[in-house]
PDB file of N, CA and C in Angstrom:
ATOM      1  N   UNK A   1     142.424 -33.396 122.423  1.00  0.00           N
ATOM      2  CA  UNK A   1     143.756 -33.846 122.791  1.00  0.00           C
ATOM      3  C   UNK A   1     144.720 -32.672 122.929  1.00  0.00           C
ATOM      4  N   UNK A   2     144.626 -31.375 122.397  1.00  0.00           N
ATOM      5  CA  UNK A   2     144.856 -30.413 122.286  1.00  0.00           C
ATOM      6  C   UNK A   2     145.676 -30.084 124.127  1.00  0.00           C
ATOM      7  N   UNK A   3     144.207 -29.945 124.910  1.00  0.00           N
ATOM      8  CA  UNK A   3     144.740 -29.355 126.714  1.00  0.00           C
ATOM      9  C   UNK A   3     144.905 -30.732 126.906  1.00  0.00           C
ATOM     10  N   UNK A   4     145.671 -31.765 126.255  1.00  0.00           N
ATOM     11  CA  UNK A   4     146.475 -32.693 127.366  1.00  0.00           C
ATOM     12  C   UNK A   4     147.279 -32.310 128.091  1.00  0.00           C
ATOM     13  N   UNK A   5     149.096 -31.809 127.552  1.00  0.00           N
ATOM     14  CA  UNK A   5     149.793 -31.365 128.295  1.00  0.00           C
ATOM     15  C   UNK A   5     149.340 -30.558 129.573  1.00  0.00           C
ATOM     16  N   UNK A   6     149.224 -29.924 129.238  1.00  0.00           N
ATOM     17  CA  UNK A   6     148.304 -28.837 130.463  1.00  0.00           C
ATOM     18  C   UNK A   6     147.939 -29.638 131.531  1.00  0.00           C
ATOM     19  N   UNK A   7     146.910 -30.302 131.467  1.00  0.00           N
ATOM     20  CA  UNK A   7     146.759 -31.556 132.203  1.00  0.00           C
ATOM     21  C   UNK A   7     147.824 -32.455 132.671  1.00  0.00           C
ATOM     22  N   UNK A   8     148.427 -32.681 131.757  1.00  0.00           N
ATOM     23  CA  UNK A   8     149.500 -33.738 132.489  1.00  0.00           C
ATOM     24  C   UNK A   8     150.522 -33.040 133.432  1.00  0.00           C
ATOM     25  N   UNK A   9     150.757 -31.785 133.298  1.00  0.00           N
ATOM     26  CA  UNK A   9     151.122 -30.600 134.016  1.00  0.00           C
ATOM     27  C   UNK A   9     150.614 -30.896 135.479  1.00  0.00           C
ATOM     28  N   UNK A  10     149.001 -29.999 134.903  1.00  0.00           N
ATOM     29  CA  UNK A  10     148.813 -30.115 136.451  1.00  0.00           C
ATOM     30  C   UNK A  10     148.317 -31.484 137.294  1.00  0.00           C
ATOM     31  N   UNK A  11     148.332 -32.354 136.601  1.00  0.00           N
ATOM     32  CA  UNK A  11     148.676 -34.040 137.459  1.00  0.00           C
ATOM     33  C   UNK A  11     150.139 -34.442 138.235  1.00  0.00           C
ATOM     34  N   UNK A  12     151.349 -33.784 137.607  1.00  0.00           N
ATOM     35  CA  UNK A  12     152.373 -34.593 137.853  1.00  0.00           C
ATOM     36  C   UNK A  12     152.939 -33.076 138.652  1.00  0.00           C
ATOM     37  N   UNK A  13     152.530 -31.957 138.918  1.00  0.00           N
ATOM     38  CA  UNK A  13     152.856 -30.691 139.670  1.00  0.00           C
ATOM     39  C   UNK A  13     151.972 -31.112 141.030  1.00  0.00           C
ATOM     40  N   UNK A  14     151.083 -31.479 141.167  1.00  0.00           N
ATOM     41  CA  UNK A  14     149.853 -31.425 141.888  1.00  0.00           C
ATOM     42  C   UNK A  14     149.874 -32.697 142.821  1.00  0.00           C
ATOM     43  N   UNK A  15     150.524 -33.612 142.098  1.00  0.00           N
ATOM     44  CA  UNK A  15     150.736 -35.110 142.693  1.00  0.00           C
ATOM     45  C   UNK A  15     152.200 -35.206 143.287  1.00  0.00           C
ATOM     46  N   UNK A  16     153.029 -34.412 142.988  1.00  0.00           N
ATOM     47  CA  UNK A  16     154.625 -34.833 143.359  1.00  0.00           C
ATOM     48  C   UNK A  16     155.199 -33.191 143.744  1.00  0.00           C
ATOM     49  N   UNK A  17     154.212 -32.164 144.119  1.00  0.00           N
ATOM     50  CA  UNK A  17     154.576 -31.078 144.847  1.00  0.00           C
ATOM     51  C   UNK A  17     156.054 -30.550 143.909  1.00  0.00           C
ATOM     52  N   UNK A  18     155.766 -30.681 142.213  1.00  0.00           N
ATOM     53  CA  UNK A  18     156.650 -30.001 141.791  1.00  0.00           C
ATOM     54  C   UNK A  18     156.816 -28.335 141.089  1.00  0.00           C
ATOM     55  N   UNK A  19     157.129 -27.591 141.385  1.00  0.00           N
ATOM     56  CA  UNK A  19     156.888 -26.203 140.650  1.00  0.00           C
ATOM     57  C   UNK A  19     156.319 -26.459 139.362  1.00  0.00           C
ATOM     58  N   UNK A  20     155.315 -26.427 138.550  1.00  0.00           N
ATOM     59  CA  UNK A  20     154.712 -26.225 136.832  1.00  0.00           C
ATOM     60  C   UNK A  20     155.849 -25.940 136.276  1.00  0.00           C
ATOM     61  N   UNK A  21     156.390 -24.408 136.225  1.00  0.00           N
ATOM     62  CA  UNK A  21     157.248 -24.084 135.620  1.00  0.00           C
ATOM     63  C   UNK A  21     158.644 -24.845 135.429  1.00  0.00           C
ATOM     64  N   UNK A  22     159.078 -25.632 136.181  1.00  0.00           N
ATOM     65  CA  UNK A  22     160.216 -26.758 136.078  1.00  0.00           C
ATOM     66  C   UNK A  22     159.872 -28.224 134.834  1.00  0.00           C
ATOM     67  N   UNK A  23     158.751 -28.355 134.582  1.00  0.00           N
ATOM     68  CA  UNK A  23     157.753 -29.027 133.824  1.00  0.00           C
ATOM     69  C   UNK A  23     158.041 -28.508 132.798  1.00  0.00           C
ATOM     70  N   UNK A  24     159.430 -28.409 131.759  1.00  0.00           N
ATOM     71  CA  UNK A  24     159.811 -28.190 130.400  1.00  0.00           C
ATOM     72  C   UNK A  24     159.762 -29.873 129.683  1.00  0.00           C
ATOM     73  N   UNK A  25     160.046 -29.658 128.255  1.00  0.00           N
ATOM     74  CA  UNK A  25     159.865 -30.708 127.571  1.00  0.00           C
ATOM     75  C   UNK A  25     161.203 -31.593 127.856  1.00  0.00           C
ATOM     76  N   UNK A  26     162.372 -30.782 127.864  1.00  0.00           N
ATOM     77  CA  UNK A  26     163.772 -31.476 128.581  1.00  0.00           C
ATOM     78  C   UNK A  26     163.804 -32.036 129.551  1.00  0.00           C
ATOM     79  N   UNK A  27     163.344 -31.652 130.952  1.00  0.00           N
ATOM     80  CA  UNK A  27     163.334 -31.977 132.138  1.00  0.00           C
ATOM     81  C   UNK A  27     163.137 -33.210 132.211  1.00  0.00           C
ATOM     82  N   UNK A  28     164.876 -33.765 132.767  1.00  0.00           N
ATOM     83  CA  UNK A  28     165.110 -35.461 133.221  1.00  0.00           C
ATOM     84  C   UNK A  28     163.897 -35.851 134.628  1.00  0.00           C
ATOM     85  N   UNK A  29     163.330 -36.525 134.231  1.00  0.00           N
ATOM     86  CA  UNK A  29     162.440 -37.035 135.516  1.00  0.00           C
ATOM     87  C   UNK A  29     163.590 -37.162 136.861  1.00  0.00           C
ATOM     88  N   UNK A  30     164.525 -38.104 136.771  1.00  0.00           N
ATOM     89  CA  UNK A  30     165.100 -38.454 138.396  1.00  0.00           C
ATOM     90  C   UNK A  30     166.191 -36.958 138.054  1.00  0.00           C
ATOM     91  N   UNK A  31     167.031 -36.440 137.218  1.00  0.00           N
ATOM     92  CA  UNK A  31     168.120 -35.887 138.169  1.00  0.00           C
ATOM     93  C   UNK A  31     167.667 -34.322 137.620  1.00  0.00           C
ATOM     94  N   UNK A  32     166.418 -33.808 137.046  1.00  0.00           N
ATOM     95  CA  UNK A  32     166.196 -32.617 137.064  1.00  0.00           C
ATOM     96  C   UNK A  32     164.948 -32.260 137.914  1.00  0.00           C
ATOM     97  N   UNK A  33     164.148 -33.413 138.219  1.00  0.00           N
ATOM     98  CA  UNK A  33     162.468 -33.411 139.163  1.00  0.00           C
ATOM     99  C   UNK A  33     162.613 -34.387 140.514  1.00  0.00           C
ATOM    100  N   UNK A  34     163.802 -34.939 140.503  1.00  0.00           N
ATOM    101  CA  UNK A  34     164.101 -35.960 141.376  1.00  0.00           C
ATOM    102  C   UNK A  34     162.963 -36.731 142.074  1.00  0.00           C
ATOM    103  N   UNK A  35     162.300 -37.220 140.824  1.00  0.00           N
ATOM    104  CA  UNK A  35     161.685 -38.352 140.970  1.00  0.00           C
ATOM    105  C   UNK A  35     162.164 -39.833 141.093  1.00  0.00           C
ATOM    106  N   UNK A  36     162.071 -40.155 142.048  1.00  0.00           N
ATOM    107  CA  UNK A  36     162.215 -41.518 141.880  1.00  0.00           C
ATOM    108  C   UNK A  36     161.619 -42.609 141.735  1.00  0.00           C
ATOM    109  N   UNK A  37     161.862 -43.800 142.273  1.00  0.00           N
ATOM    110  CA  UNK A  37     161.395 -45.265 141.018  1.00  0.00           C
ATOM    111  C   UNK A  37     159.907 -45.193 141.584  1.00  0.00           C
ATOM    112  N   UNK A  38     159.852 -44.913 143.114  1.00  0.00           N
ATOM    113  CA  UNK A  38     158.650 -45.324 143.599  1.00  0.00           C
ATOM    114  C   UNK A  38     157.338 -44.177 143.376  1.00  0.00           C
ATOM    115  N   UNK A  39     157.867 -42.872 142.927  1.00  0.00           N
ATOM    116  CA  UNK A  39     157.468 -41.576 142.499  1.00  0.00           C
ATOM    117  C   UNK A  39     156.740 -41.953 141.406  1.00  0.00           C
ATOM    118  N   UNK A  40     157.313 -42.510 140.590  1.00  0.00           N
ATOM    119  CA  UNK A  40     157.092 -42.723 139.206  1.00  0.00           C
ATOM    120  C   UNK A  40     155.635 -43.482 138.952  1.00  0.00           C
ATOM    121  N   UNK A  41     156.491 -44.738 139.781  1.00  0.00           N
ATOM    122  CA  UNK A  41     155.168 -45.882 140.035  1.00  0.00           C
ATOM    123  C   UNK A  41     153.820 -45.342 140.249  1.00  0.00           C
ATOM    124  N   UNK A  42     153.612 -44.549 141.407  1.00  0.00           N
ATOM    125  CA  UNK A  42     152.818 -43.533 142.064  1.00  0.00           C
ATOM    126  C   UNK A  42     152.245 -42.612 140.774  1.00  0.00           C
ATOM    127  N   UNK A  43     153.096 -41.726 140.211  1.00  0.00           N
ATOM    128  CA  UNK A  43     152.929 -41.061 139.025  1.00  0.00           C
ATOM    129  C   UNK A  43     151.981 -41.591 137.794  1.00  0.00           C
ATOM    130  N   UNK A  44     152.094 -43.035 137.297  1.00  0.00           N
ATOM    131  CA  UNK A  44     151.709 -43.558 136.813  1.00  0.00           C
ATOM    132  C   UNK A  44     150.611 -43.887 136.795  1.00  0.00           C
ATOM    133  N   UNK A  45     149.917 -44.476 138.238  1.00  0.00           N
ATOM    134  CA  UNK A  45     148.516 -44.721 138.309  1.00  0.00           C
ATOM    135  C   UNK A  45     147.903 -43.659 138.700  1.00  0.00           C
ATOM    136  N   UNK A  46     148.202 -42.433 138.968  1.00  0.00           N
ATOM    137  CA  UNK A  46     147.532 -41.020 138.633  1.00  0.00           C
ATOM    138  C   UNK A  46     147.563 -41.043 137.387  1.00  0.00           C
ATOM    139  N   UNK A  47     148.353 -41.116 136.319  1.00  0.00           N
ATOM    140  CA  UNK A  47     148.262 -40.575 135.214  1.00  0.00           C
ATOM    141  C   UNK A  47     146.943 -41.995 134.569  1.00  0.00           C
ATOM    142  N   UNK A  48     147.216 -42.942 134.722  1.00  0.00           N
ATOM    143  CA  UNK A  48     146.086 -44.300 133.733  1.00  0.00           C
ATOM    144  C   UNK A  48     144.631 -43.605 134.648  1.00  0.00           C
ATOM    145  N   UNK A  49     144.855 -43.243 136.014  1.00  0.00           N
ATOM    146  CA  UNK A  49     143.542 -43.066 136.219  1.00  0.00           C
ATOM    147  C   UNK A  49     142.616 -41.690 135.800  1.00  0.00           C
ATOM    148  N   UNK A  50     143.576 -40.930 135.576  1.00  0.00           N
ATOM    149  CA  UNK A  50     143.295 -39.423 134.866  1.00  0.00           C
ATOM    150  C   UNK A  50     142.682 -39.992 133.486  1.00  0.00           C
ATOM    151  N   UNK A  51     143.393 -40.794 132.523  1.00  0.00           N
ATOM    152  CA  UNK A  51     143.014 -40.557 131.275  1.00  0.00           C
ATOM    153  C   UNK A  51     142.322 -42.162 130.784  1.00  0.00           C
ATOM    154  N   UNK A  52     142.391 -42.587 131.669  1.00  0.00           N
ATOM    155  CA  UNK A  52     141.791 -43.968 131.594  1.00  0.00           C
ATOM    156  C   UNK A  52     142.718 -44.715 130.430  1.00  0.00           C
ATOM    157  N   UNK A  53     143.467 -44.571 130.795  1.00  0.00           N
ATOM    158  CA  UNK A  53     144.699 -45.749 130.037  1.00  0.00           C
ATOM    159  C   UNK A  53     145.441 -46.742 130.680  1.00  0.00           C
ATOM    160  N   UNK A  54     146.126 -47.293 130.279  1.00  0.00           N
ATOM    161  CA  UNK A  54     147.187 -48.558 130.853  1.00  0.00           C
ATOM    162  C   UNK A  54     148.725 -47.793 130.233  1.00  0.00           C
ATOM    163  N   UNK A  55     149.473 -48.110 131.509  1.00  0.00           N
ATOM    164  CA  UNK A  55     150.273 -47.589 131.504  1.00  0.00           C
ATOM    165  C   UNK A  55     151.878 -48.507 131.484  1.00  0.00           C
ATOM    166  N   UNK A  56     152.309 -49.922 130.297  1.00  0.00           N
ATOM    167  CA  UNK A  56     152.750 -50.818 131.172  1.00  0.00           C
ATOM    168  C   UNK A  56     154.159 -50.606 131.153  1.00  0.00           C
ATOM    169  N   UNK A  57     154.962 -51.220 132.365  1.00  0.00           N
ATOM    170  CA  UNK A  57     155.920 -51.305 132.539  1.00  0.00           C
ATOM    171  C   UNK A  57     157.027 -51.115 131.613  1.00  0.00           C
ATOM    172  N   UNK A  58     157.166 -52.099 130.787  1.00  0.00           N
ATOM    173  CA  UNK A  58     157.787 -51.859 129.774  1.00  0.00           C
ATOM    174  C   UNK A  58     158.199 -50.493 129.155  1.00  0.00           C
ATOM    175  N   UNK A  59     157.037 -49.599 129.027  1.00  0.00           N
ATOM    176  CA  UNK A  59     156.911 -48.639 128.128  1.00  0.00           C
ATOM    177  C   UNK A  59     157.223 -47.760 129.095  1.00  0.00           C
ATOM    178  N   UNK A  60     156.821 -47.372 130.190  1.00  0.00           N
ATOM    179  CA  UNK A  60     157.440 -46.829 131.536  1.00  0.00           C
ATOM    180  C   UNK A  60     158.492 -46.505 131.797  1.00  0.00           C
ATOM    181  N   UNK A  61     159.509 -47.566 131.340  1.00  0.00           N
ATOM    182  CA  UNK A  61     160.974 -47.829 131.939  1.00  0.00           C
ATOM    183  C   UNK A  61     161.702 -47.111 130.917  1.00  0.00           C
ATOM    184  N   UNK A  62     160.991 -46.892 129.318  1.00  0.00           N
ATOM    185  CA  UNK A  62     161.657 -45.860 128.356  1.00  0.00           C
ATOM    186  C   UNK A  62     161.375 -44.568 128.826  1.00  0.00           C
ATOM    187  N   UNK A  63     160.978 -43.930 129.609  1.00  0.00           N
ATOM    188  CA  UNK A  63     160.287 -42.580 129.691  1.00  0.00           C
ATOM    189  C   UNK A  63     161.656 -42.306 130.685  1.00  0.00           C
ATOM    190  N   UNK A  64     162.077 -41.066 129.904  1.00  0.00           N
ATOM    191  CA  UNK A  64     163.284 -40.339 130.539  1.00  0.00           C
ATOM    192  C   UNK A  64     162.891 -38.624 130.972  1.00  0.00           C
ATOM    193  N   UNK A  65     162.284 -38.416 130.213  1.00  0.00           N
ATOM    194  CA  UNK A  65     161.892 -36.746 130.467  1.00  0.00           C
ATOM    195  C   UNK A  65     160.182 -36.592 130.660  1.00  0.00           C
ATOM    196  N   UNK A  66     160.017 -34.875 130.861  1.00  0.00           N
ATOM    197  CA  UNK A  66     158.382 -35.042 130.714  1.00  0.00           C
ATOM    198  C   UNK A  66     158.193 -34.843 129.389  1.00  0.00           C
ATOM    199  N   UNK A  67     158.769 -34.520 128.320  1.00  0.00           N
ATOM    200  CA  UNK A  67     158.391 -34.906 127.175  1.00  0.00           C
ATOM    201  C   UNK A  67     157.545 -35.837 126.898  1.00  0.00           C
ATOM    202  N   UNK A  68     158.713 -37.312 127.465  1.00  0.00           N
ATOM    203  CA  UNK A  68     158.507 -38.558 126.952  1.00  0.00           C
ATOM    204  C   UNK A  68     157.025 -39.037 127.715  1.00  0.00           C
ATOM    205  N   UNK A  69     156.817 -38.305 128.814  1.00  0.00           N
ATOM    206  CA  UNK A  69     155.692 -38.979 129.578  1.00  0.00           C
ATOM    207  C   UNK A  69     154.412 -38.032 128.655  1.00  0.00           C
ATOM    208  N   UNK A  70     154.516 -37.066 128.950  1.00  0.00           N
ATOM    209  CA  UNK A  70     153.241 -36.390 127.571  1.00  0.00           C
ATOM    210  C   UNK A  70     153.558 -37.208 126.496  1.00  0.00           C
ATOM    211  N   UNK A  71     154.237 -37.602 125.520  1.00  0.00           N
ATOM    212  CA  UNK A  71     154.202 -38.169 124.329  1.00  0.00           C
ATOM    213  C   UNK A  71     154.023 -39.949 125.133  1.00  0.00           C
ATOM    214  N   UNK A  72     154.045 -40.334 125.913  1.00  0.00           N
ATOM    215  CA  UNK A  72     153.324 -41.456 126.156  1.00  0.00           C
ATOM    216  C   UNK A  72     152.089 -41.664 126.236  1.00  0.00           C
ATOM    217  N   UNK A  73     151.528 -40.643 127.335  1.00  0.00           N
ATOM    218  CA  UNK A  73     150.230 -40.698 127.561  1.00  0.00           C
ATOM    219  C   UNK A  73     149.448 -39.992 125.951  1.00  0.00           C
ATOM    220  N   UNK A  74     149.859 -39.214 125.562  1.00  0.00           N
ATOM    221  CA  UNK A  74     149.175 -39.053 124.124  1.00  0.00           C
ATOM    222  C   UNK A  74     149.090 -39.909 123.301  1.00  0.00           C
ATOM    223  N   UNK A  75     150.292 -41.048 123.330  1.00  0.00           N
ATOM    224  CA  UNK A  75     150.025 -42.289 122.414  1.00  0.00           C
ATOM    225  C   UNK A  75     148.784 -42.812 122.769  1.00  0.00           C
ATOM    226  N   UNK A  76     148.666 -43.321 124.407  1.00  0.00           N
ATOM    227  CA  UNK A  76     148.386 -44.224 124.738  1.00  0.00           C
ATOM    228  C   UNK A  76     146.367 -43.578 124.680  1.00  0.00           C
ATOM    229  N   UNK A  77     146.169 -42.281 124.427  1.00  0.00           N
ATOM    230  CA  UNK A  77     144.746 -41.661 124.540  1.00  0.00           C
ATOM    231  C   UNK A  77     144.580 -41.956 123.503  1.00  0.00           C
ATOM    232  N   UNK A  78     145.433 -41.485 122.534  1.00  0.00           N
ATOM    233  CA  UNK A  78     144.940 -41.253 120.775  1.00  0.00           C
ATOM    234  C   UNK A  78     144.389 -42.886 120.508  1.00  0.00           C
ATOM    235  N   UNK A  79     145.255 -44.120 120.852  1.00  0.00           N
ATOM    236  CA  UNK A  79     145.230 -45.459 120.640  1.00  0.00           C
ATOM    237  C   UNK A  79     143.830 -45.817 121.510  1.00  0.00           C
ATOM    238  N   UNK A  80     143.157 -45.533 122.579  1.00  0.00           N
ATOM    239  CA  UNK A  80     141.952 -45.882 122.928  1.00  0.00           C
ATOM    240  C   UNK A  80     140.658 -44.898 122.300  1.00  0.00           C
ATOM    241  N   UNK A  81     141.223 -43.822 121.930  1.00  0.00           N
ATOM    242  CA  UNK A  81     139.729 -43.068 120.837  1.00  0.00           C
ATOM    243  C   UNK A  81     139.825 -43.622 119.574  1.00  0.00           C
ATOM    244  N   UNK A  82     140.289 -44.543 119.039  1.00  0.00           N
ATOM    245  CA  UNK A  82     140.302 -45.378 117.738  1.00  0.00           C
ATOM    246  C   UNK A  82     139.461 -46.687 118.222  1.00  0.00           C
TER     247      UNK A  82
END
């Protein structure tokens, strides 16, 4: 679980043509990566299909930074290797 970030890096750089280096733990998804709703959506089923998770809505709609999306998808790995 260690090279997640890294990974989630190069998924959401690689998928949405964003510089890596802009990919800090602060960085607002819409007004610092200007992602938007349909970006996201998109974003999302790259990311469940990368790590084989579910990704739902709900929990989605809290995710404000890439922090929050690494600390999602790490919930959501750690919770299917149990």
């Amino acid at each position: 679980m260690n090279d997640l970030e890294p990974r989630v890096r190069e998924l959401i750089s690689a998928h949405l043509d964003i510089d890596p280096d802009r990919l800090h733990p602060d960085a607002r998804l819409g007004e610092d990566l200007c992602i938007d709703s349909l970006a996201a959506i998109e974003l999302a089923l790259v990311l469940e299909d990368a790590f084989d998770i579910a990704l739902p809505d709900d929990e989605r709609e809290q995710v404000r930074t890439y922090d929050d999306v690494v600390s999602l998808v790490r919930r959501k790995v750690a919770a299917t290797a149990c």
